[in-house]
C-alpha atoms as a PDB file:
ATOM      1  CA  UNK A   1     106.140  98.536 107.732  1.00  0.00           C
ATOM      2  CA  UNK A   2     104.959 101.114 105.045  1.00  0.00           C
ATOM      3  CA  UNK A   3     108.177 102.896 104.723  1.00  0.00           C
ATOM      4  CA  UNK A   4     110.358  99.574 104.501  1.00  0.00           C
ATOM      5  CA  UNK A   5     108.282  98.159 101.853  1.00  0.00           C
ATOM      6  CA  UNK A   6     108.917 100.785 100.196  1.00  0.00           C
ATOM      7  CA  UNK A   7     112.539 100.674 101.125  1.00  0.00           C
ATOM      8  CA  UNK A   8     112.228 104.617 102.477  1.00  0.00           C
ATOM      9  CA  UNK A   9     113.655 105.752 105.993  1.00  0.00           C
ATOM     10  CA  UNK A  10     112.353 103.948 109.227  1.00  0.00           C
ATOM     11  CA  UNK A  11     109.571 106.687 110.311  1.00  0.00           C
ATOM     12  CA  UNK A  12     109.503 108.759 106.964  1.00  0.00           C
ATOM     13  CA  UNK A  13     105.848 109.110 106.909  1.00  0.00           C
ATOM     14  CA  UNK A  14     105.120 109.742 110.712  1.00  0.00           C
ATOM     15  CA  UNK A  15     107.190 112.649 110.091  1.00  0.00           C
ATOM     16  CA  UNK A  16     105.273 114.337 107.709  1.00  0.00           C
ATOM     17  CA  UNK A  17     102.231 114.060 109.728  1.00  0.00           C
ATOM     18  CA  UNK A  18     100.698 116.977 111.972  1.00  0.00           C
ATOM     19  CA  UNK A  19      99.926 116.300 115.800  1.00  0.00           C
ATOM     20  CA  UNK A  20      96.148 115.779 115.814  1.00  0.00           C
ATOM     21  CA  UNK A  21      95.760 116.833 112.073  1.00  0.00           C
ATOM     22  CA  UNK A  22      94.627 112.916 111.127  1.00  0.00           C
ATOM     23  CA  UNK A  23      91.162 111.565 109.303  1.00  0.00           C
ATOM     24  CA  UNK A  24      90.046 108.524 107.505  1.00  0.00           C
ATOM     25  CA  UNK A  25      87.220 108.733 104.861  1.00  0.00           C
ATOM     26  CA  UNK A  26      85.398 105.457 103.928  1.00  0.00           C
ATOM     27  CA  UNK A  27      83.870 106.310 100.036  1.00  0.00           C
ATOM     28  CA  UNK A  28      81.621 103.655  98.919  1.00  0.00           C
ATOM     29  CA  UNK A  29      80.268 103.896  95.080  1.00  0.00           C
ATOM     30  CA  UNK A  30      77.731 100.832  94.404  1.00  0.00           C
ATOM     31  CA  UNK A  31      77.164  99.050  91.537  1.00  0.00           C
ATOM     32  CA  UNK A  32      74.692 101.517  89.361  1.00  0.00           C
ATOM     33  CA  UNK A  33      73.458 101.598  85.713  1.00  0.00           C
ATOM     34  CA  UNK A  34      74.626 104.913  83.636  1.00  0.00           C
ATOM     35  CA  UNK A  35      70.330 105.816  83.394  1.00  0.00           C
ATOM     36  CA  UNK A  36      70.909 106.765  86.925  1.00  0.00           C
ATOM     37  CA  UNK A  37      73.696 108.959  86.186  1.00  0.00           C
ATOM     38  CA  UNK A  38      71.676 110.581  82.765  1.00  0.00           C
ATOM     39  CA  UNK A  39      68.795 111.277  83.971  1.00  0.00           C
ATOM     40  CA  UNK A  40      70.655 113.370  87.053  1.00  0.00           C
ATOM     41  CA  UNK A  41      68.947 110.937  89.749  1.00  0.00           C
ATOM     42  CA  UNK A  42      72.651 109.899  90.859  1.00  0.00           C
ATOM     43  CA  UNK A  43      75.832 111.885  91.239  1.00  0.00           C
ATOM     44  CA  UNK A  44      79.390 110.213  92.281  1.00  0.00           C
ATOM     45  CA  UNK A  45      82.460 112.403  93.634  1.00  0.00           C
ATOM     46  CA  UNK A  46      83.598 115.155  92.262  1.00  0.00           C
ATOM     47  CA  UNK A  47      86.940 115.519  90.340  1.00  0.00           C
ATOM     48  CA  UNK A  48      88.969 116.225  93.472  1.00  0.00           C
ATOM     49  CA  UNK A  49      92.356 116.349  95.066  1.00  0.00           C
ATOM     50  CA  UNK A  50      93.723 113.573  98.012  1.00  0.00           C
ATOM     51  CA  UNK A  51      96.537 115.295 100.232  1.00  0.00           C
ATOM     52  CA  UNK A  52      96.320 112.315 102.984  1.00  0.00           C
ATOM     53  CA  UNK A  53      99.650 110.102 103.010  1.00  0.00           C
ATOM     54  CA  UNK A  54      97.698 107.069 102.012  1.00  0.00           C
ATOM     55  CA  UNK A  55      94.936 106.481  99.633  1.00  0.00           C
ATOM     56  CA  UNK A  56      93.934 102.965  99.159  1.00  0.00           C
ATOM     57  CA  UNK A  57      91.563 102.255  96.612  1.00  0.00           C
ATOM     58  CA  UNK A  58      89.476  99.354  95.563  1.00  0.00           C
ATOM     59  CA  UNK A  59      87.749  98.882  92.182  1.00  0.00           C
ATOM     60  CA  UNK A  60      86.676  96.748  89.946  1.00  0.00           C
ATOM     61  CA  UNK A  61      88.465  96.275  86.277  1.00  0.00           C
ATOM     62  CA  UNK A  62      87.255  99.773  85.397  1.00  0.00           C
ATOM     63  CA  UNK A  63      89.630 102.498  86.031  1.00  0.00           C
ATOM     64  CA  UNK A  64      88.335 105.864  86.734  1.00  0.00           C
ATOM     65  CA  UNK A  65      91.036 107.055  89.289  1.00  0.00           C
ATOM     66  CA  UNK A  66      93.179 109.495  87.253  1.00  0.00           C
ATOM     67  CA  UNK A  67      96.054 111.348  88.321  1.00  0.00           C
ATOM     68  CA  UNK A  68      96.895 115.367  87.024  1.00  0.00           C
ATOM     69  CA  UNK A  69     100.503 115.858  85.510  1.00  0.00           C
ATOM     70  CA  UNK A  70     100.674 119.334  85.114  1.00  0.00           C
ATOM     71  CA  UNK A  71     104.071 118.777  82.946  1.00  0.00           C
ATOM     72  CA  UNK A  72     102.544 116.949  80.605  1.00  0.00           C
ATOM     73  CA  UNK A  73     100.297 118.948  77.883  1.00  0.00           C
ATOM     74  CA  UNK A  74      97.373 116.081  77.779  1.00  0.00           C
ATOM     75  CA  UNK A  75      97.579 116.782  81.978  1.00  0.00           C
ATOM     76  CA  UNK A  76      95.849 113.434  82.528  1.00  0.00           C
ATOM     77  CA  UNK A  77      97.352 110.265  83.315  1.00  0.00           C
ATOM     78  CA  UNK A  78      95.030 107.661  84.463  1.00  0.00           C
ATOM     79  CA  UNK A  79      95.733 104.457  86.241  1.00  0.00           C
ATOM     80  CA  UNK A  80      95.878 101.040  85.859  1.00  0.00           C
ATOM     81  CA  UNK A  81      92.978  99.488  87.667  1.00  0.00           C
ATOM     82  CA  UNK A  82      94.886  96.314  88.671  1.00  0.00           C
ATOM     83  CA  UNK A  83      97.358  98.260  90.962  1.00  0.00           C
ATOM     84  CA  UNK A  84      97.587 101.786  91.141  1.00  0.00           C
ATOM     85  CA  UNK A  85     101.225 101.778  92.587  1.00  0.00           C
ATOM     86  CA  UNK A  86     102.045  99.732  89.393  1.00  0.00           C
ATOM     87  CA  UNK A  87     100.521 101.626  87.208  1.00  0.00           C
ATOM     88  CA  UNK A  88     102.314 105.017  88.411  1.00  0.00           C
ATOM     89  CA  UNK A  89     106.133 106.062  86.826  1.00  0.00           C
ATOM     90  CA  UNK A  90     108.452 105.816  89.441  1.00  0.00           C
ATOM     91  CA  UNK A  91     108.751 109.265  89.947  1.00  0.00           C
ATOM     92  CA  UNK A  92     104.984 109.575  91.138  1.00  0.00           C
ATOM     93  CA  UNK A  93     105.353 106.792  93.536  1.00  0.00           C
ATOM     94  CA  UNK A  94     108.691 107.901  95.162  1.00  0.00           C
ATOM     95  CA  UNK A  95     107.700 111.502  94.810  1.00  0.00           C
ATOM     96  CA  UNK A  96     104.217 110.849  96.310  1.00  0.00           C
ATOM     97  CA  UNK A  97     106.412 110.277  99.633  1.00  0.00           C
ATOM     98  CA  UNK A  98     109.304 112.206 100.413  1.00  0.00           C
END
């Protein structure tokens, strides 16, 4: 179903995965005021990278996923909260895959 809706090969992600080599990660961040944060009582993830195949995210109308372009100079390009998939040129999403 995920390759089809996104009209690739029948199988094209299966076959990028390693035998055994799988993991899920459940990251919850709740609802916090920015004291928390400033007065170093709270910390949230770390700027990091996601090699999975999938990454589903779910936020609120605040944005803070952002994605590195190293061929752009500004390097940064961060996403649309209301869809991520959306908010990504093409060439992210269909690179992302193949």
């Amino acid at each position: 179903m995920f390759a089809l809706s996104l009209e690739l090969p029948k199988g094209t992600p299966v076959n990028k995965c390693i035998l055994a080599a799988s993991e899920i990660r459940l990251i919850h961040y709740p609802a916090t005021s920015i004291e928390t944060f400033e007065c170093g009582l709270r910390k949230r993830c770390w700027p990091h990278s996601d090699f999975e195949i999938v990454t589903l995210l779910f936020q609120d109308q605040v944005s803070e996923l952002e994605l590195e372009d190293r061929n752009r100079p500004e390097g940064i390009l961060r996403l649309d909260s209301q869809c991520a998939v959306k908010g990504l040129p093409e060439q992210y999403v269909k690179g992302a895959i193949t």
